[in-house]
C-alpha atoms as a PDB file:
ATOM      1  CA  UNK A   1      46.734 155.724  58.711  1.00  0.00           C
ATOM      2  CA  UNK A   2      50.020 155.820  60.729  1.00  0.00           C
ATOM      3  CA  UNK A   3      50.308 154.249  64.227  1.00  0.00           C
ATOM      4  CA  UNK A   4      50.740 157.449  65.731  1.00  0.00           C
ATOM      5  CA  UNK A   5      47.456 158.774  64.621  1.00  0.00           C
ATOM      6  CA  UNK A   6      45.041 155.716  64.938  1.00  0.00           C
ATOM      7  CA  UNK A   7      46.588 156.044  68.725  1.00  0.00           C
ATOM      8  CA  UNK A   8      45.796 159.275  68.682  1.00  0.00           C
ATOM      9  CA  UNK A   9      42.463 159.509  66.984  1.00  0.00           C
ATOM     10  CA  UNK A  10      41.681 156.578  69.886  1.00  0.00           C
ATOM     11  CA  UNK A  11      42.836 159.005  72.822  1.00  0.00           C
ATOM     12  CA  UNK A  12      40.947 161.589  71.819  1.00  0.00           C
ATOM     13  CA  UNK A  13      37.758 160.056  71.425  1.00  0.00           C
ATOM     14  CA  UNK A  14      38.295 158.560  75.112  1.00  0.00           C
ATOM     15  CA  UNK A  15      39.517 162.084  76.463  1.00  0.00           C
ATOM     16  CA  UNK A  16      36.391 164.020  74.582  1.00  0.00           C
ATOM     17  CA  UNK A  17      34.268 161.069  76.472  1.00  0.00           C
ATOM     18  CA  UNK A  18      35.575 162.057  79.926  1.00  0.00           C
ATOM     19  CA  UNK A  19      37.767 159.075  79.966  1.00  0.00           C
ATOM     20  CA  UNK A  20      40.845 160.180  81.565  1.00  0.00           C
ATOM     21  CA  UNK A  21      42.046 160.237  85.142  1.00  0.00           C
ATOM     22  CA  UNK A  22      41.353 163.784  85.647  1.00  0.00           C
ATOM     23  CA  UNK A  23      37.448 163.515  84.457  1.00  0.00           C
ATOM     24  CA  UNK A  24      37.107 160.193  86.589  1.00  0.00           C
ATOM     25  CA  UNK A  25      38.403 161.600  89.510  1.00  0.00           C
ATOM     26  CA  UNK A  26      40.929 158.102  89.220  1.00  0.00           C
ATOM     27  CA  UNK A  27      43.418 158.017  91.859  1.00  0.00           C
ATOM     28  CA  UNK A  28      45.907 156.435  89.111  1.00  0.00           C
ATOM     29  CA  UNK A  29      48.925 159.003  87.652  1.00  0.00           C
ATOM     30  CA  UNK A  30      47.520 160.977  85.002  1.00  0.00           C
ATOM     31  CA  UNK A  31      48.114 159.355  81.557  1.00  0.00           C
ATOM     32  CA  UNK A  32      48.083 156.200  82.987  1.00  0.00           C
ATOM     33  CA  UNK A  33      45.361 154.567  81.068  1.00  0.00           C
ATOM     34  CA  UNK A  34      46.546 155.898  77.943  1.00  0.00           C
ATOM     35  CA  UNK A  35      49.879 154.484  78.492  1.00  0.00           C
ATOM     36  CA  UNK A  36      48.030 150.726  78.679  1.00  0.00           C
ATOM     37  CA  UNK A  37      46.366 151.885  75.744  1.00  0.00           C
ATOM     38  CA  UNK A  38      49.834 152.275  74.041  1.00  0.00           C
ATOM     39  CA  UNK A  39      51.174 149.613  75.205  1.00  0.00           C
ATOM     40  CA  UNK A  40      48.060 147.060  74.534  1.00  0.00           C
ATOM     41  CA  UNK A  41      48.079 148.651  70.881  1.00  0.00           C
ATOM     42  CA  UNK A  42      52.075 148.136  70.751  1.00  0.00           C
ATOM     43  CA  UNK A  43      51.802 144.325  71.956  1.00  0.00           C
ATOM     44  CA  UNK A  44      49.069 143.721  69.399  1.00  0.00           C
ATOM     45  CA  UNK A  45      51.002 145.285  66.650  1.00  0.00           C
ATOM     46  CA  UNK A  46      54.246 143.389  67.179  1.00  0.00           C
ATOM     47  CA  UNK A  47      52.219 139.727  67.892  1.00  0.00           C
ATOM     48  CA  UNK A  48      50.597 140.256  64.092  1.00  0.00           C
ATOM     49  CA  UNK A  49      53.795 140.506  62.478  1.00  0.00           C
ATOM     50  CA  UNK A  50      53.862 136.456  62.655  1.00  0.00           C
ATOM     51  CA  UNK A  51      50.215 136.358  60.991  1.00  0.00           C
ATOM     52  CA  UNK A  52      47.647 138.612  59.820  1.00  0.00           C
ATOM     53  CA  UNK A  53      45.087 137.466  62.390  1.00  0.00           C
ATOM     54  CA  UNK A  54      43.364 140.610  64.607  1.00  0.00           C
ATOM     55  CA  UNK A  55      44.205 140.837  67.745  1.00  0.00           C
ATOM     56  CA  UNK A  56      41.787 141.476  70.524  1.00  0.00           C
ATOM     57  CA  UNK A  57      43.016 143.319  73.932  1.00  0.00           C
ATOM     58  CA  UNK A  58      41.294 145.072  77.362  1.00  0.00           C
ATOM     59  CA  UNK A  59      42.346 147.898  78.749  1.00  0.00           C
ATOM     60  CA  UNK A  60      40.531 148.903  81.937  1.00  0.00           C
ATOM     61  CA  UNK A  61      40.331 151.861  84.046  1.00  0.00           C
ATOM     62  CA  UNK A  62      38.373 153.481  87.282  1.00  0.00           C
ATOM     63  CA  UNK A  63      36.949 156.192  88.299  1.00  0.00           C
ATOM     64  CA  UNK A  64      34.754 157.702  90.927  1.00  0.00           C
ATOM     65  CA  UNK A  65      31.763 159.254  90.795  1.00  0.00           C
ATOM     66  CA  UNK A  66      29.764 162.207  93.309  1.00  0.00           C
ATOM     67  CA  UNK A  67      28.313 162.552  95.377  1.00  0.00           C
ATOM     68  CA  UNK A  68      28.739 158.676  96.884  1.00  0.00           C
ATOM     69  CA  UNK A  69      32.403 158.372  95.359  1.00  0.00           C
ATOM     70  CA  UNK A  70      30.914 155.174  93.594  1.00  0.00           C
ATOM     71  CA  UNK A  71      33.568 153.016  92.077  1.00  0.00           C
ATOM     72  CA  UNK A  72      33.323 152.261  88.112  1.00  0.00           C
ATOM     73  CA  UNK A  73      35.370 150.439  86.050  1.00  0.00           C
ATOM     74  CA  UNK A  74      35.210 150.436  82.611  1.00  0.00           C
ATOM     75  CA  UNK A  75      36.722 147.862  80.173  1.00  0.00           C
ATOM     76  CA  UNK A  76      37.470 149.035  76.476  1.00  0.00           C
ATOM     77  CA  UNK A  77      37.635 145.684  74.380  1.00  0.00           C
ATOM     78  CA  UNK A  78      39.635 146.449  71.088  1.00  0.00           C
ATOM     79  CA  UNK A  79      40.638 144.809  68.318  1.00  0.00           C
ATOM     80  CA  UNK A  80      44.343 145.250  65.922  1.00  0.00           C
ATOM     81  CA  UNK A  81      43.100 144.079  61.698  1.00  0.00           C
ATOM     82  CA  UNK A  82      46.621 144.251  60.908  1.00  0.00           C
ATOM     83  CA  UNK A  83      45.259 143.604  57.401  1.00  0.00           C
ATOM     84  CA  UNK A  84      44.090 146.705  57.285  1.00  0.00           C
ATOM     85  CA  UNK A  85      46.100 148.625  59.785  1.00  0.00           C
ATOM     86  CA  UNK A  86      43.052 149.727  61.753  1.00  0.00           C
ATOM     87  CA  UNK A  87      42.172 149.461  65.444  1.00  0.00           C
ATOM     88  CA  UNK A  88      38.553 149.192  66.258  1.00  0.00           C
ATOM     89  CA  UNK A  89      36.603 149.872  69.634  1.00  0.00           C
ATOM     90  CA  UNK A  90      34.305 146.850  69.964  1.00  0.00           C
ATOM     91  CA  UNK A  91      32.839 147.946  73.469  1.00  0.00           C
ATOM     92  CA  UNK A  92      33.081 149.216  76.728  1.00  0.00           C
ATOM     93  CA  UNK A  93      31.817 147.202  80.152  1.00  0.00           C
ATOM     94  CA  UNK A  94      31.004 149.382  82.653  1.00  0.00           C
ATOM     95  CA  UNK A  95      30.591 147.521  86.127  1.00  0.00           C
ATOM     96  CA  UNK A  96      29.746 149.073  89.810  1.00  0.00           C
ATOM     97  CA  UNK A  97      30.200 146.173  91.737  1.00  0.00           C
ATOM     98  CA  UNK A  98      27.527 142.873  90.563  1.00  0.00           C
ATOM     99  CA  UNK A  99      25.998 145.321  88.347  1.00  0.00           C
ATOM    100  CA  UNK A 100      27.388 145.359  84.353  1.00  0.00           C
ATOM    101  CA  UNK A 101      26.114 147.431  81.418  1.00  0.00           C
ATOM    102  CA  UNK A 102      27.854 146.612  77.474  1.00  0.00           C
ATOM    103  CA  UNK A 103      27.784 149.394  75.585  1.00  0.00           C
ATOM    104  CA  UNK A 104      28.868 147.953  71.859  1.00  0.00           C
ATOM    105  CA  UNK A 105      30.485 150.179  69.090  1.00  0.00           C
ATOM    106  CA  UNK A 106      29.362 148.609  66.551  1.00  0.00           C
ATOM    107  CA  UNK A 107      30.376 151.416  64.020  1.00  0.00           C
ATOM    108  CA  UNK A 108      33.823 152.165  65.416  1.00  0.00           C
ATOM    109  CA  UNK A 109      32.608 156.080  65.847  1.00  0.00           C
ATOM    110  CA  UNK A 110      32.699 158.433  68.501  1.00  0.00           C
ATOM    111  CA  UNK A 111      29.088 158.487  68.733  1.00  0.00           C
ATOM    112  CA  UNK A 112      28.237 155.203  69.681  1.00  0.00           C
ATOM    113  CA  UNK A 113      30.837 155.811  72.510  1.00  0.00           C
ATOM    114  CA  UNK A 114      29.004 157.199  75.748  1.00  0.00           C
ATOM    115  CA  UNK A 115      30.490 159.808  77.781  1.00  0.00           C
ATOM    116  CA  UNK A 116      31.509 158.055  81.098  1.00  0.00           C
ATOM    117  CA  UNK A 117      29.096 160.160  83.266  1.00  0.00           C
ATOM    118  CA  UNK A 118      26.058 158.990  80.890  1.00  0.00           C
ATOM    119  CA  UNK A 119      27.815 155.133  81.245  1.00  0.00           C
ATOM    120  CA  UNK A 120      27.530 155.850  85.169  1.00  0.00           C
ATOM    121  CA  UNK A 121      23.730 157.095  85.277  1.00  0.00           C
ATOM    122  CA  UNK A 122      22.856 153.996  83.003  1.00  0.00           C
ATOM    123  CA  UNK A 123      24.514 151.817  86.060  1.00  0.00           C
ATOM    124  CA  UNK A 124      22.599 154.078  88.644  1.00  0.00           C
ATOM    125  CA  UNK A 125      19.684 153.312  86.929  1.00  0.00           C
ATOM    126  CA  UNK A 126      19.988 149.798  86.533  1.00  0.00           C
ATOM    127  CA  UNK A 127      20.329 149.475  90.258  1.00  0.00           C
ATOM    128  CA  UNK A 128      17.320 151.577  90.994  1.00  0.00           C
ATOM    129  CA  UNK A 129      15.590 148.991  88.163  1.00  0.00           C
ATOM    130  CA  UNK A 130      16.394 146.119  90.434  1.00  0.00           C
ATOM    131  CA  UNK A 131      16.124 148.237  93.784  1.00  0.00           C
ATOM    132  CA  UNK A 132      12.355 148.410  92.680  1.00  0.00           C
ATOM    133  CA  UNK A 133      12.010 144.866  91.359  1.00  0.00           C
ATOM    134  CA  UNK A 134      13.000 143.317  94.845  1.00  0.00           C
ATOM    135  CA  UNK A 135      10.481 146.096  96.584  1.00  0.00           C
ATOM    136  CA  UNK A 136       7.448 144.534  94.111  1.00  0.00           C
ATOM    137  CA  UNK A 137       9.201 141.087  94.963  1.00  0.00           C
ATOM    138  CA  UNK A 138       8.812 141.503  98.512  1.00  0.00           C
ATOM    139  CA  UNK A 139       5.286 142.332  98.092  1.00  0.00           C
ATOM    140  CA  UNK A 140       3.978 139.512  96.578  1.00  0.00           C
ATOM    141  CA  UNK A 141       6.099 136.718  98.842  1.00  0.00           C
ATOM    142  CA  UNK A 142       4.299 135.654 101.578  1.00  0.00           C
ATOM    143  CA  UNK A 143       6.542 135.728 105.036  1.00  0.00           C
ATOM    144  CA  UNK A 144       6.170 132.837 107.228  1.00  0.00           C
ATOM    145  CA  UNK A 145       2.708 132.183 108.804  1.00  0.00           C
ATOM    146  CA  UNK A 146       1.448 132.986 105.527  1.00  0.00           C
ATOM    147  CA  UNK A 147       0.803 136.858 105.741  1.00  0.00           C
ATOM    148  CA  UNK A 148       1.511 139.240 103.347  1.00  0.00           C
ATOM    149  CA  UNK A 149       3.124 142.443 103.306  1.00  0.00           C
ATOM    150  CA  UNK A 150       1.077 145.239 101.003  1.00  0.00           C
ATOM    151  CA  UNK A 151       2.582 148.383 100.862  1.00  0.00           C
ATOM    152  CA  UNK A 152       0.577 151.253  99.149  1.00  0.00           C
END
């Protein structure tokens, strides 16, 4: 497969995803991200013409999310087998400030990629997770004097 279309195979699985500026409401210039995609993919390409080793690379991007405008950034780790001319998504790292979710592609398909809103609930989630496990937490500590708080 050429360069052109393994970069453009890539794009379109991140555009059909709703990873583009316009679908993350990003305050970056539009095409941005898949510039750094292009230019990650470029870098990689021209470092393997001294070996055949892969080549790993990030390439990040925000976006915002309603109704709280909550911040995401998501990290697509690739990886150049100049071997076999091919470019593989390994996995995308969606963080909301301390809280992380790894979404491996273990397949390199566009199914095992999640859309970015379904990335964001997961995060949502997660926080409500821990939101609940402080809450049962806080139950079972006992404040000072030695009393307990029980909430029904």
């Amino acid at each position: 497969m050429s360069y052109v279309r393994i970069l453009a195979v890539h794009t379109d699985w991140l555009n059909e995803k709703r990873y583009n500026e316009m679908s993350l409401d990003s305050r970056e210039k539009r095409g941005a991200f898949h510039e750094r995609l292009r230019v990650a993919f470029d870098k990689a390409i021209d470092e393997s013409k001294w070996d055949d080793k892969p080549r790993t690379f990030i390439v990040d991007v925000q976006g915002r999310f309603p109704p709280k405008d909550d911040m995401v950034e998501f990290d697509f780790k690739y990886q150049y087998e100049p071997v076999h001319q091919k470019l593989q998504l390994l996995s995308v790292t969606a963080s909301m400030g301390e809280l992380v979710e790894v979404f491996p592609i273990q397949l390199n398909t566009r199914r095992q990629l999640p859309d970015s809103k379904k990335a964001y609930e997961q995060l949502v989630l997660k926080t409500q997770q821990q939101t609940a496990r402080k809450i049962n937490s806080l139950r079972k500590e006992p404040f000072e004097g030695g009393s307990k708080i029980h909430i029904k």
